[in-house]
C-alpha atoms as a PDB file:
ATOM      1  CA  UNK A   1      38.276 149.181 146.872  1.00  0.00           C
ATOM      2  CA  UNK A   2      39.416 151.023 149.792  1.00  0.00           C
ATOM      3  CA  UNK A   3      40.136 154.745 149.495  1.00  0.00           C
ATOM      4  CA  UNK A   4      43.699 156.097 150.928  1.00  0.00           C
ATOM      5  CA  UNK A   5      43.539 159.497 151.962  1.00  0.00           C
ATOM      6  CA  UNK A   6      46.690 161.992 151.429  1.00  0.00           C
ATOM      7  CA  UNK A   7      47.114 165.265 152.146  1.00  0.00           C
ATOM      8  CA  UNK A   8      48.520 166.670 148.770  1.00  0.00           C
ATOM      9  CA  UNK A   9      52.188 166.934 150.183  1.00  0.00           C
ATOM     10  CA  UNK A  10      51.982 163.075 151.159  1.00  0.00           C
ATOM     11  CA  UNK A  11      50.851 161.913 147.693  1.00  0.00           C
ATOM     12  CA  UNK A  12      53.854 164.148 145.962  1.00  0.00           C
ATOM     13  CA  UNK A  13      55.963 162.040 148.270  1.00  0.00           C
ATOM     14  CA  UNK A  14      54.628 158.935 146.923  1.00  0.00           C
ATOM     15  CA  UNK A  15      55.041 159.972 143.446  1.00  0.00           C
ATOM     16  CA  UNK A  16      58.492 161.550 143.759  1.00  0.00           C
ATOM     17  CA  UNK A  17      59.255 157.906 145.367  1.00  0.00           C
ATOM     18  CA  UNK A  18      57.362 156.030 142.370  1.00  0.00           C
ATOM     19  CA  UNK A  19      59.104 157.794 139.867  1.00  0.00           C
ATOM     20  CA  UNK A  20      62.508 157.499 141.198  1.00  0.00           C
ATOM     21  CA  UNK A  21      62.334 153.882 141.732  1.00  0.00           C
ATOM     22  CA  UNK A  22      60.967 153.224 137.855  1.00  0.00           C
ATOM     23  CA  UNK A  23      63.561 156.228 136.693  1.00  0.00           C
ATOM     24  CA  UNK A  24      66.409 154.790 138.600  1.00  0.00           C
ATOM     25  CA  UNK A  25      66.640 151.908 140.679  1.00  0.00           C
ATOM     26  CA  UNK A  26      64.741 149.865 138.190  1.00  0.00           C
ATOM     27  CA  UNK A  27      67.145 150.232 135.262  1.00  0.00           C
ATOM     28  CA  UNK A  28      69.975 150.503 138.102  1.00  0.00           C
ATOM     29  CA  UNK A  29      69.316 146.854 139.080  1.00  0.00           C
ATOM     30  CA  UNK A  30      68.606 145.941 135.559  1.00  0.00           C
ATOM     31  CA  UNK A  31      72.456 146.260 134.771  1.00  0.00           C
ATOM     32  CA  UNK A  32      73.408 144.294 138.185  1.00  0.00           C
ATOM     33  CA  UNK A  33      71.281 141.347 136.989  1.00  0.00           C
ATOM     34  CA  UNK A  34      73.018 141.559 133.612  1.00  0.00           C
ATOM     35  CA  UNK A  35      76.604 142.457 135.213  1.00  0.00           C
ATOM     36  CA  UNK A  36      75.921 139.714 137.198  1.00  0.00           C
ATOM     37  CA  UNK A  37      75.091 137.274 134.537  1.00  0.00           C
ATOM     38  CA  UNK A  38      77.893 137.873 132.074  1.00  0.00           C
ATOM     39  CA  UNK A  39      80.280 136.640 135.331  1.00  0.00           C
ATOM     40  CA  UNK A  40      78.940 132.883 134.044  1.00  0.00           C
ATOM     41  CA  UNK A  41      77.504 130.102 136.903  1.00  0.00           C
ATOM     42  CA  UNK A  42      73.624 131.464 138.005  1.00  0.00           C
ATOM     43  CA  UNK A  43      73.615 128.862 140.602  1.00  0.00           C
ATOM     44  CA  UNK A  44      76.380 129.948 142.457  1.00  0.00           C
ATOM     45  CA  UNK A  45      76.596 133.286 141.864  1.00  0.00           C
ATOM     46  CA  UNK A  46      75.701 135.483 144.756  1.00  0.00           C
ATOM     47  CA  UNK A  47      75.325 138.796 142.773  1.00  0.00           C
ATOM     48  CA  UNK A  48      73.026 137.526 141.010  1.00  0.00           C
ATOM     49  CA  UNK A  49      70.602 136.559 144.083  1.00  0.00           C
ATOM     50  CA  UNK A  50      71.171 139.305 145.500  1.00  0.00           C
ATOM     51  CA  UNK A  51      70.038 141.800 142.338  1.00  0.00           C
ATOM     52  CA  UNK A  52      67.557 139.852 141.725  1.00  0.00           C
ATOM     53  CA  UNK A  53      66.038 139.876 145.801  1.00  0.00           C
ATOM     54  CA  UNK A  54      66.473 143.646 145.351  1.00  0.00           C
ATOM     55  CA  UNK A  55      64.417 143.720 141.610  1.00  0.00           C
ATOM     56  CA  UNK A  56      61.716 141.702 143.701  1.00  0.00           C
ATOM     57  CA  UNK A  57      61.969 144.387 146.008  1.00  0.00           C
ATOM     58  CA  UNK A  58      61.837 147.511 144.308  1.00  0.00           C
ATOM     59  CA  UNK A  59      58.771 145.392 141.978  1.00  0.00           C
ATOM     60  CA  UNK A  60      57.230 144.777 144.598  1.00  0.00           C
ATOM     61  CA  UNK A  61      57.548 148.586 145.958  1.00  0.00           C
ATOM     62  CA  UNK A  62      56.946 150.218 142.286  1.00  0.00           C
ATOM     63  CA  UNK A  63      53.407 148.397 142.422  1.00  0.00           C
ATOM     64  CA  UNK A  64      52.507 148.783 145.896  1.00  0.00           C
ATOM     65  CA  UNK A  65      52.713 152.962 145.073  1.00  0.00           C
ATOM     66  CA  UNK A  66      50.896 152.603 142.081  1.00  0.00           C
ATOM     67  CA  UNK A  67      48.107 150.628 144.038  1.00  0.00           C
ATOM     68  CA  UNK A  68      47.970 153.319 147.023  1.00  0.00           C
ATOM     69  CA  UNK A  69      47.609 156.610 144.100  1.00  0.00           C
ATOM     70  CA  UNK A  70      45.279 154.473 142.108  1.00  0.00           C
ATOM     71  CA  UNK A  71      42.946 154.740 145.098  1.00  0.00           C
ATOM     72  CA  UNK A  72      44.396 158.071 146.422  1.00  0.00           C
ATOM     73  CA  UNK A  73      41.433 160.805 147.525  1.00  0.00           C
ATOM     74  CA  UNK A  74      43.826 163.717 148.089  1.00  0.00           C
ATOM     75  CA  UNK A  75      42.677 166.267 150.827  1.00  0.00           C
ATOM     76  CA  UNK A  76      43.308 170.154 150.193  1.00  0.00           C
ATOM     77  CA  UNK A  77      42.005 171.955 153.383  1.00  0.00           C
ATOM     78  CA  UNK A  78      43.081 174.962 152.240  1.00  0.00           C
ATOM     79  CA  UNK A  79      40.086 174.053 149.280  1.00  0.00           C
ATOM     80  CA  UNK A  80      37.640 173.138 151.933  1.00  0.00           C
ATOM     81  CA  UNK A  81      35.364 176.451 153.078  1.00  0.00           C
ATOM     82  CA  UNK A  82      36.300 175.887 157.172  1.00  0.00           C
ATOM     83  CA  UNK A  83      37.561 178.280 159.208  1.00  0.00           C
ATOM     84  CA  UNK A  84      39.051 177.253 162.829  1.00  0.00           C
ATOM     85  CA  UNK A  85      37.774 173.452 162.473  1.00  0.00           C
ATOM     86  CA  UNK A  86      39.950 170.351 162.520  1.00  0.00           C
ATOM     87  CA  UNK A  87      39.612 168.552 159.619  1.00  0.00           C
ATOM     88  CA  UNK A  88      41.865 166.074 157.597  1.00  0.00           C
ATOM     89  CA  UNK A  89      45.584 168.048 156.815  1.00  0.00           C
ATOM     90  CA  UNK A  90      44.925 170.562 159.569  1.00  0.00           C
ATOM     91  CA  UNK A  91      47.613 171.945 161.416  1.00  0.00           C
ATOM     92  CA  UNK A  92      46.721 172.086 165.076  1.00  0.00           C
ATOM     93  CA  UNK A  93      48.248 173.369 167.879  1.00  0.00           C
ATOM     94  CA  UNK A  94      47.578 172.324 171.049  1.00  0.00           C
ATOM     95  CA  UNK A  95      48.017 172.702 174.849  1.00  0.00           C
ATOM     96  CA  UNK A  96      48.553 169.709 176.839  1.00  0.00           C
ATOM     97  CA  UNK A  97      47.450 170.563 180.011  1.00  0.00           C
ATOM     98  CA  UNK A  98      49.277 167.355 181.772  1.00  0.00           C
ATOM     99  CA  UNK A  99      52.993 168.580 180.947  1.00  0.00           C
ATOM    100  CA  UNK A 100      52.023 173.014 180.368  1.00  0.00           C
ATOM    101  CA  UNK A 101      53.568 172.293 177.096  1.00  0.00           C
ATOM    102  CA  UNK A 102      52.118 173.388 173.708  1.00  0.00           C
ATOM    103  CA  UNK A 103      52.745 170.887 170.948  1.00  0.00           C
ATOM    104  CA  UNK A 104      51.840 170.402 166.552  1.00  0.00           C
ATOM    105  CA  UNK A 105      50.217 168.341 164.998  1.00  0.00           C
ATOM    106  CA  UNK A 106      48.985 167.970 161.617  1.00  0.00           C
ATOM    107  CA  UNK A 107      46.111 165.409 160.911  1.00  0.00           C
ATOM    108  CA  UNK A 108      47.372 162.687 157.684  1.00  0.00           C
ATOM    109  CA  UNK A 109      46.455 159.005 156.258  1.00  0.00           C
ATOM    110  CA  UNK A 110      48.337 156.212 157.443  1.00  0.00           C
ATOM    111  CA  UNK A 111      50.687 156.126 155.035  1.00  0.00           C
ATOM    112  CA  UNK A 112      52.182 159.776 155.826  1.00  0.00           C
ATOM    113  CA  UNK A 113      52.151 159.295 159.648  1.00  0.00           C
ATOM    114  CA  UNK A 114      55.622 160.456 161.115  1.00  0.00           C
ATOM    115  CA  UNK A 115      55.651 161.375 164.823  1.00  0.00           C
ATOM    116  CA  UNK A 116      58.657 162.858 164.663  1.00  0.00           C
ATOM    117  CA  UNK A 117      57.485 165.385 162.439  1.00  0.00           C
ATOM    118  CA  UNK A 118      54.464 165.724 164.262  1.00  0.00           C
ATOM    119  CA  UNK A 119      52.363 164.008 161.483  1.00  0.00           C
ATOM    120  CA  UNK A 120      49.552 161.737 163.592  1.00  0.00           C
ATOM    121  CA  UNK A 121      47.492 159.489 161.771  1.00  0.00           C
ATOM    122  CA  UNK A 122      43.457 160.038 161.230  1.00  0.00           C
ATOM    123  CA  UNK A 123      42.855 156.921 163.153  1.00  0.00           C
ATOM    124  CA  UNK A 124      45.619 157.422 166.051  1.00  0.00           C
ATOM    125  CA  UNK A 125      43.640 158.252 169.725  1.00  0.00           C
ATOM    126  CA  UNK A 126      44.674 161.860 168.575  1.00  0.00           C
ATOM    127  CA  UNK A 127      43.696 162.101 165.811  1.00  0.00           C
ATOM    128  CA  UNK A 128      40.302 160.756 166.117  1.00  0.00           C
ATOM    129  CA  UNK A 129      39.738 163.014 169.105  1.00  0.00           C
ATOM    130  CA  UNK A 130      40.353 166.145 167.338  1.00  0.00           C
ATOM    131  CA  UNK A 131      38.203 166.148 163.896  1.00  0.00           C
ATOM    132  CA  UNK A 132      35.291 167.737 164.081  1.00  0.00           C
ATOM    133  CA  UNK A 133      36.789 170.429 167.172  1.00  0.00           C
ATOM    134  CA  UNK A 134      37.110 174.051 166.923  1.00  0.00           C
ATOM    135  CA  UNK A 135      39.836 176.282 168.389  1.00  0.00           C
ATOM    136  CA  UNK A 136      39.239 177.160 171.423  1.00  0.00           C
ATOM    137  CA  UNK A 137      37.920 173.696 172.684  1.00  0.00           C
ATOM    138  CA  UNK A 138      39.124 171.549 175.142  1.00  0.00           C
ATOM    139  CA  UNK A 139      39.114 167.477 175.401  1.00  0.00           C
ATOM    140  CA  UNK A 140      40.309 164.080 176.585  1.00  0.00           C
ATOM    141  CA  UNK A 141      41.687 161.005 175.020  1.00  0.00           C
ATOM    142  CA  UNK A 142      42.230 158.011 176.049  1.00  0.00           C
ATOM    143  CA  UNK A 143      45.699 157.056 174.711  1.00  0.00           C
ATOM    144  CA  UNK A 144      48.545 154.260 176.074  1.00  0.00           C
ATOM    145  CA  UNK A 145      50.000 155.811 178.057  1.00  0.00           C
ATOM    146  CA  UNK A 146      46.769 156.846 179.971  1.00  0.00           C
ATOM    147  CA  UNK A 147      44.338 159.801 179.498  1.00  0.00           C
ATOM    148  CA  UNK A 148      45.620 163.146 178.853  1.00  0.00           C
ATOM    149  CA  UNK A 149      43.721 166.163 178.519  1.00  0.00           C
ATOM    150  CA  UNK A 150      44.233 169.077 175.468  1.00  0.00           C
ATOM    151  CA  UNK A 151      42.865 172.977 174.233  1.00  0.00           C
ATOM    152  CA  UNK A 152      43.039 173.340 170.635  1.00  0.00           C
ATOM    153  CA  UNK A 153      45.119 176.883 170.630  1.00  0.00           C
ATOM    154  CA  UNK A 154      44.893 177.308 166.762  1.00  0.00           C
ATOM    155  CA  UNK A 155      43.922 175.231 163.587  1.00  0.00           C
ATOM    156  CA  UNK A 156      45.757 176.360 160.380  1.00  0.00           C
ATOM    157  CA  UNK A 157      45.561 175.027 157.001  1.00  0.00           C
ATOM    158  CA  UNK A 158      48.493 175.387 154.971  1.00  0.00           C
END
C-alpha cells in the first residue's frame, strides 16, 4: 500500500471535502434520483441519467478520499526538531537569481499541489532540489523550461 503524504492543512481539506460530499451531495442526489423517478418512464427520462452519472460521481469521489486518508502519513514540521532545513511542509523562500525576483514556496504531496498558491509538489524539479538544503544555500535545477539557479533566503515552518 502506498503511503500519501499531507501536510496537516491538506488532509483537513480532504476531510472537509469527504464530509461534505457524504453530508450533502450524497443525500442531495439521493432526492434527484427519487424526484426523478416518481416523473414515471426510466428509459427515457433524462433526469434520471443524469442524477444517477452524478451519484456515480460523487461515489466514486466519496471513496477515492477515503482511500487517500486511509493511507494518509500527515507531516507536522512544526513537530519535527529542524531548524533552517527544508523538509516536507516547509515554507521556503527563495531568490531566483535568473529573473532578481524572490518567490514562496511551500513543499506538499501530490494531491495538495497548487502553483498558484505556491504549493509545489515533493516530486516536482523544485521540490526535489530543495529537501535536504539549509538557508543560506544556493542550487540548480534542471526544470522545462531550462535550468535556473536559486538561494534559499529563509525556511519557515508554520
Amino acid at each position: 500500500m502506498t503511503r500519501v503524504l499531507l501536510t496537516v492543512d491538506g488532509a483537513g481539506n480532504l476531510r472537509e471535502e469527504l464530509a461534505r460530499l457524504i453530508k450533502k451531495e450524497r443525500p442531495r442526489v439521493i432526492k434527484a434520483i427519487a424526484e426523478a423517478r416518481s416523473h414515471g418512464d426510466l428509459s427515457e427520462n433524462a433526469e434520471y441519467d443524469a442524477a444517477r452519472d452524478e451519484q456515480g460521481f460523487i461515489e466514486g469521489r466519496i471513496a477515492e478520499l477515503e482511500d487517500q486518508l486511509a493511507r494518509a502519513e500527515i507531516v507536522d514540521p512544526k513537530k519535527l526538531n529542524i531548524v533552517g532545513k527544508v523538509v516536507f511542509g516547509a515554507l521556503v523562500d527563495l531568490y531566483d537569481v535568473e529573473s532578481d525576483t524572490e518567490v514562496t514556496y511551500q513543499i506538499v504531496g501530490e494531491l495538495e499541489t497548487d502553483l498558484e498558491r505556491g504549493r509545489i509538489s515533493l516530486s516536482s524539479p523544485i521540490g526535489r532540489a530543495l529537501i535536504g538544503k539549509e538557508e543560506g544555500e544556493e542550487f540548480e535545477v534542471i526544470t522545462p523550461g531550462g535550468t535556473r539557479g536559486y538561494e534559499i533566503v529563509k525556511v519557515r515552518y508554520e
